[in-house]
Structures are given as C-alpha cells and as structure tokens.
N, C-alpha and C. Protein backbone atom coordinates (compact mmCIF):
# COMPACT_ATOMS: atom_id res chain seq x y z
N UNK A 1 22.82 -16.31 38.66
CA UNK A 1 23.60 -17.44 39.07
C UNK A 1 23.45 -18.55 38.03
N UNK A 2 24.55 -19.21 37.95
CA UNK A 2 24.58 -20.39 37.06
C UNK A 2 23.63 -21.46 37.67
N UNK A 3 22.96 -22.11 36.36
CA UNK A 3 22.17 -23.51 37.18
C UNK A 3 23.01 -24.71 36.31
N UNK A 4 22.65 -25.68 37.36
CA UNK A 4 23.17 -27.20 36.58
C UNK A 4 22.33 -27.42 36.12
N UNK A 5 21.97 -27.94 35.04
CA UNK A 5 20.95 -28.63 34.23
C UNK A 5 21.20 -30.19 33.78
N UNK A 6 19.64 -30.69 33.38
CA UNK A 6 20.01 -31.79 33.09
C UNK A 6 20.85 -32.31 31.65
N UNK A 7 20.76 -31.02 30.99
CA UNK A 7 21.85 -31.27 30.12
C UNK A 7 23.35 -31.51 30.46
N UNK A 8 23.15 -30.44 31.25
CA UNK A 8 24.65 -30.53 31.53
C UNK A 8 25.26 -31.56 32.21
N UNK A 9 24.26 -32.28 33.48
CA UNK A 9 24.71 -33.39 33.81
C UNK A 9 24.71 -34.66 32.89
N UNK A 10 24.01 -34.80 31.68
CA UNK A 10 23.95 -36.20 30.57
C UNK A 10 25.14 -35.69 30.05
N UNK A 11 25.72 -34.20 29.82
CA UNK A 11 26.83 -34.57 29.12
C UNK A 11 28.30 -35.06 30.26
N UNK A 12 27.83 -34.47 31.21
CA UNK A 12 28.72 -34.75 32.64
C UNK A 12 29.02 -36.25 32.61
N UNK A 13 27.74 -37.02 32.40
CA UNK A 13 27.64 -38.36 32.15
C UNK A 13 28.52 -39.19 31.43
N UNK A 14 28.43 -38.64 29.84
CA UNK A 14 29.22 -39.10 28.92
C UNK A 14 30.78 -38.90 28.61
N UNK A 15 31.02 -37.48 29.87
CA UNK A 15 32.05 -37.43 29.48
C UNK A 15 32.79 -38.32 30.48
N UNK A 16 32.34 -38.58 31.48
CA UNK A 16 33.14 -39.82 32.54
C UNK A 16 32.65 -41.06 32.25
N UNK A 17 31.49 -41.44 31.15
CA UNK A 17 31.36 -42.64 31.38
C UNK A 17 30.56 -43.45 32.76
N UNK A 18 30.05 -42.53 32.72
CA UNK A 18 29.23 -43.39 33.95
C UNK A 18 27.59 -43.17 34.05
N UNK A 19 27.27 -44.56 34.25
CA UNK A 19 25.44 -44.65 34.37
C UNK A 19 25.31 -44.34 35.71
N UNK A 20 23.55 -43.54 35.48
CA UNK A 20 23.07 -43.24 37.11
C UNK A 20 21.69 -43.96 37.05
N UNK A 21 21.11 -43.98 38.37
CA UNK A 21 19.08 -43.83 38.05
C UNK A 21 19.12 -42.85 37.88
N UNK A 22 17.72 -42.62 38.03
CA UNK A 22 17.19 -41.55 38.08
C UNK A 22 17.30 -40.64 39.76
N UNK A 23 17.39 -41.84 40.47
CA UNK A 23 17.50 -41.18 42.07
C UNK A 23 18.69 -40.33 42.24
N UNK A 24 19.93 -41.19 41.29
CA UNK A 24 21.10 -40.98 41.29
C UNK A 24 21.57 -39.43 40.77
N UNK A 25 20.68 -39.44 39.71
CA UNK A 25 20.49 -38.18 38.77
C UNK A 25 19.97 -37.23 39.80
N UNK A 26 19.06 -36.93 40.25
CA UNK A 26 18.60 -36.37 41.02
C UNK A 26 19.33 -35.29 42.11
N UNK A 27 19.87 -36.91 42.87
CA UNK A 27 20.64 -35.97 43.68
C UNK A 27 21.69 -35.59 43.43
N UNK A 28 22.67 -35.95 42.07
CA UNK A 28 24.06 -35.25 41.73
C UNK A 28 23.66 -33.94 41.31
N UNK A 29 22.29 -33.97 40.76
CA UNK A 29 21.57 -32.33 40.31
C UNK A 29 21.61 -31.38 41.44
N UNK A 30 21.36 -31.76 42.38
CA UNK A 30 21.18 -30.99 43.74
C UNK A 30 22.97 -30.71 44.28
N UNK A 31 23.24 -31.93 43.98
CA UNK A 31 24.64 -31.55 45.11
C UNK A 31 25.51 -30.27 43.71
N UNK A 32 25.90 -31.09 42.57
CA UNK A 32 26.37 -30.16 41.28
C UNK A 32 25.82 -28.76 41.47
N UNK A 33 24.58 -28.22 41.84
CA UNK A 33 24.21 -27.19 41.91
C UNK A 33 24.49 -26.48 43.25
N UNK A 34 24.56 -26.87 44.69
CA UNK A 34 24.94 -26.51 45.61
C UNK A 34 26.76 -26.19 45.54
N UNK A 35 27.10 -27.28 44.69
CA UNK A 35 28.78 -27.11 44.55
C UNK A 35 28.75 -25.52 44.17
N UNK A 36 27.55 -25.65 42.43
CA UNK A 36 27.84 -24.08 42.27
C UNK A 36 27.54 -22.69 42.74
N UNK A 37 26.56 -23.04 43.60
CA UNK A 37 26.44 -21.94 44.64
C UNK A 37 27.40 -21.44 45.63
N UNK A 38 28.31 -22.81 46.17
CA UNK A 38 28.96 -22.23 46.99
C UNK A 38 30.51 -21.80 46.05
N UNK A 39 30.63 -21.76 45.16
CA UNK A 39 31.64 -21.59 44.41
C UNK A 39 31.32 -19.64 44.12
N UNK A 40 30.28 -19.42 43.89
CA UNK A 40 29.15 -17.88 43.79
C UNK A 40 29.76 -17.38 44.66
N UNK A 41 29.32 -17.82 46.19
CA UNK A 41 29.77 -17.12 46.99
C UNK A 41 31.48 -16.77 47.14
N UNK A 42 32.01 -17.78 46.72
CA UNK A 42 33.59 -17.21 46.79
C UNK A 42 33.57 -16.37 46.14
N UNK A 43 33.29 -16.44 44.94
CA UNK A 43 33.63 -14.84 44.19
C UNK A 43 32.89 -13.57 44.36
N UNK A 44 32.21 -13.47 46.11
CA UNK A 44 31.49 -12.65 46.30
C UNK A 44 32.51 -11.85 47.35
N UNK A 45 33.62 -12.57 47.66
CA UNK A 45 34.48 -12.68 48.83
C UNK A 45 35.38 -11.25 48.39
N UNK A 46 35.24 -10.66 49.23
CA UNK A 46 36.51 -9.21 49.09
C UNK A 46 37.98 -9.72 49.13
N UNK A 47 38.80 -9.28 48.25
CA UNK A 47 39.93 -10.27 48.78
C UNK A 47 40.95 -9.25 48.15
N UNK A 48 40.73 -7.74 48.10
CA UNK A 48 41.62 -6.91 47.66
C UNK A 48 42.67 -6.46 48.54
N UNK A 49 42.08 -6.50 50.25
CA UNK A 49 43.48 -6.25 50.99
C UNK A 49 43.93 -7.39 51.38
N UNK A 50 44.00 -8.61 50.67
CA UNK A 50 44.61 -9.51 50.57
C UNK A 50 46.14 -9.61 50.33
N UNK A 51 47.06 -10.64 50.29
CA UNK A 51 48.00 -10.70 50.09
C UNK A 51 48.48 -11.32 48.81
N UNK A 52 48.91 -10.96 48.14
CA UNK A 52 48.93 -12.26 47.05
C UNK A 52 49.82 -13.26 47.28
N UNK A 53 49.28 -14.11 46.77
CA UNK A 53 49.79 -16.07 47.08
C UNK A 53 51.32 -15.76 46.34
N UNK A 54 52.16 -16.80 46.82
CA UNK A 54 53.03 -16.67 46.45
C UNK A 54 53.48 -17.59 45.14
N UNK A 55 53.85 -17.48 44.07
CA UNK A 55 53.91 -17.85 42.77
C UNK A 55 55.14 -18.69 43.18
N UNK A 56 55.23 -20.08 42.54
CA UNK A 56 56.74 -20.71 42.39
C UNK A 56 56.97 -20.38 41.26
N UNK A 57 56.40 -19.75 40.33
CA UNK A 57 57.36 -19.68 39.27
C UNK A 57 58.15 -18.07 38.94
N UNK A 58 57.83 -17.43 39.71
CA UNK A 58 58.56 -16.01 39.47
C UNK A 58 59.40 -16.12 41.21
N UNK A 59 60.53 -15.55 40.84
CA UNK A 59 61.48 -15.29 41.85
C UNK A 59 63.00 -15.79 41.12
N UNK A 60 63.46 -16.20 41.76
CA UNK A 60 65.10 -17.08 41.42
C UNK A 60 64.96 -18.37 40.50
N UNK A 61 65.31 -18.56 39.51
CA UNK A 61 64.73 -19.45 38.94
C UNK A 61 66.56 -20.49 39.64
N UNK A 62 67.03 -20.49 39.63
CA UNK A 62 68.59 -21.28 40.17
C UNK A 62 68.89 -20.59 41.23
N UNK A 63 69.23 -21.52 42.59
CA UNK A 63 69.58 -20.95 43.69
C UNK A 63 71.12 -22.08 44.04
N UNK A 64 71.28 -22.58 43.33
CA UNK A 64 72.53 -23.77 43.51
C UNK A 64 73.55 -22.67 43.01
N UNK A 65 74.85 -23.19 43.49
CA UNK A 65 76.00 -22.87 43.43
C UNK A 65 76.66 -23.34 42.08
N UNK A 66 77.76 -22.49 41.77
CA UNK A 66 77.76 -23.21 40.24
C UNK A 66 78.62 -24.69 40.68
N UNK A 67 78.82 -25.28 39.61
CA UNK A 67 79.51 -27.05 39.55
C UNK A 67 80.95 -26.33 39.08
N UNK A 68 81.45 -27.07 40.24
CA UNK A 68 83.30 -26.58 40.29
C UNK A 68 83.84 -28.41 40.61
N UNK A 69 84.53 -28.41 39.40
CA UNK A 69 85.05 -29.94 39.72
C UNK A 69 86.23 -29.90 40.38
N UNK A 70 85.97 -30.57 41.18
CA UNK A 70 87.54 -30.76 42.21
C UNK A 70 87.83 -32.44 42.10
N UNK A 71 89.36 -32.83 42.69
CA UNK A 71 89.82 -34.08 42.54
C UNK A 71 88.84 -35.02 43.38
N UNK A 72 88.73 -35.86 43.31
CA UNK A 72 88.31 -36.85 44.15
C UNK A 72 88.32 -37.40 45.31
N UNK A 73 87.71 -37.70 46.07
CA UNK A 73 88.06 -37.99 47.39
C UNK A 73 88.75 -39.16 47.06
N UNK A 74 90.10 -39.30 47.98
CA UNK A 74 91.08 -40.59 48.45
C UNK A 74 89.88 -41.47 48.92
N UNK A 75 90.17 -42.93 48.57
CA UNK A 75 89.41 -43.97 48.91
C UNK A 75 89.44 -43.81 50.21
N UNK A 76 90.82 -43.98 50.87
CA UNK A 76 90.90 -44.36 52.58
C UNK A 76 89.97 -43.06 53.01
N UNK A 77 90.11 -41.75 52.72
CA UNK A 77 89.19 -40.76 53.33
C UNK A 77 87.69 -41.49 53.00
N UNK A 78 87.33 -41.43 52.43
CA UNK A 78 86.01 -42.04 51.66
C UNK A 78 85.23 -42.98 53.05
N UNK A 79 86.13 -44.14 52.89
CA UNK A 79 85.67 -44.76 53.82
C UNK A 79 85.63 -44.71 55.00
N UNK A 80 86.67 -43.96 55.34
CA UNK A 80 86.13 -43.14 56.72
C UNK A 80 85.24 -42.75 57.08
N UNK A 81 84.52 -42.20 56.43
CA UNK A 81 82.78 -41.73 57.08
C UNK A 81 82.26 -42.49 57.00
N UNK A 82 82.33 -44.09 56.15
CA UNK A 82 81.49 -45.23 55.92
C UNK A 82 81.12 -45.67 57.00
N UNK A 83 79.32 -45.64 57.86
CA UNK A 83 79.66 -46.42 59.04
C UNK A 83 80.24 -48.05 59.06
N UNK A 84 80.14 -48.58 57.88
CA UNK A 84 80.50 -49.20 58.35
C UNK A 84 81.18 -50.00 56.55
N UNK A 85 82.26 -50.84 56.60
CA UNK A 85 82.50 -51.19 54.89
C UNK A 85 83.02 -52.64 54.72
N UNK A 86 83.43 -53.00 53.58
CA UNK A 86 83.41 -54.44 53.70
C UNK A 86 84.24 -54.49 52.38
N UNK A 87 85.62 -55.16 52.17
CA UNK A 87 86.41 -55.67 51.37
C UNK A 87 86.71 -54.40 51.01
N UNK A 88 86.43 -52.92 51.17
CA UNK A 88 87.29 -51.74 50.29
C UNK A 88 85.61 -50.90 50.15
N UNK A 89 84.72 -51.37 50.05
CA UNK A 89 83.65 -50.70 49.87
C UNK A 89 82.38 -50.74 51.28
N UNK A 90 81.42 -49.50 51.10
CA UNK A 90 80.47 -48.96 51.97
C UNK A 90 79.48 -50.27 51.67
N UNK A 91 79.11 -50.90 52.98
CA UNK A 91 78.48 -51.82 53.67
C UNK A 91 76.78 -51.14 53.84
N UNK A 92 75.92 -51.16 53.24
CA UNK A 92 74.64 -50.60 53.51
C UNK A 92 73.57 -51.66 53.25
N UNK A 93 72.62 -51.66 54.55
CA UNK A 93 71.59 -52.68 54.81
C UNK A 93 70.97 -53.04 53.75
N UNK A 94 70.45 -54.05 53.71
CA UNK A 94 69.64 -55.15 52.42
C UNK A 94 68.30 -54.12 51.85
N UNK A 95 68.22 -54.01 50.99
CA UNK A 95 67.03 -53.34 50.43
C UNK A 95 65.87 -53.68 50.25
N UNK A 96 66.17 -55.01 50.07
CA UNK A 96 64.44 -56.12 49.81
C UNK A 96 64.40 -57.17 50.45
C-alpha cells in the first residue's frame, strides 16, 4: 500500500501554498493517508459484472433536425401568442 509521507505532504504544501503547525501537519498525515487507504480498498472492489457507465461522448454526436429556413412569421400572428404587447411589440416583465 501507498504511504503519505512527510515529503509528500511539504510538497503538498508548496504546491497550494499553504502553512500548517506541526499539529496541523500531523493530522493532514493521518487523514491524507486514511484518504489513501480507502481509495485501496476501491480498487479491491469486483466490478466485472458490472455495467459500464455510460460515456457522453460516444453515441450520436447531433440529434437536432437539420436548419430548413422557412418565411417568417406575420407580425399580427406573432403577436398573437404574445401574452401580452405594447405599441406592435411583446410586453415582458422588468428584469432588474
């Protein structure tokens, strides 16, 4: 099994930039090392009749329809669905 060492935590140190005590040191040694124990045990875990996870990047990469330009909607249709409009245009609540 892997151990944390105190090397590894001074460089742990330097690479975030951050001061400890010694108490401090101490116990990140203990917890850093319990992290890696229980990390051990996952990869002790059977996981062959498993399922595999499902990947977003393999499958359909485009599921949209292609872009077909059609004319425009008529204003008066337009505003018809507007709940509600004002001088020719859609009326929508204050933002800020």
């Amino acid at each position: 099994m892997q151990q944390f060492t105190k090397e590894d935590l001074h460089k742990l140190k330097t690479l975030c930039h951050i001061e400890c005590t010694p108490e401090e040191e101490e116990r990140l040694l203990r917890n850093m090392q319990s992290i890696l124990e229980y990390i051990e045990k996952l990869h002790e875990v059977n996981t062959e009749l498993t399922m595999g996870r499902h990947n977003p990047l393999e499958g359909p990469t485009n599921v949209m329809g292609e872009d077909i330009p059609e004319e425009p909607l008529e204003r008066d249709i337009f505003l018809s669905n507007a709940p509600s409009q004002v001088g020719g245009m859609v009326k929508i609540p204050p933002v800020m």
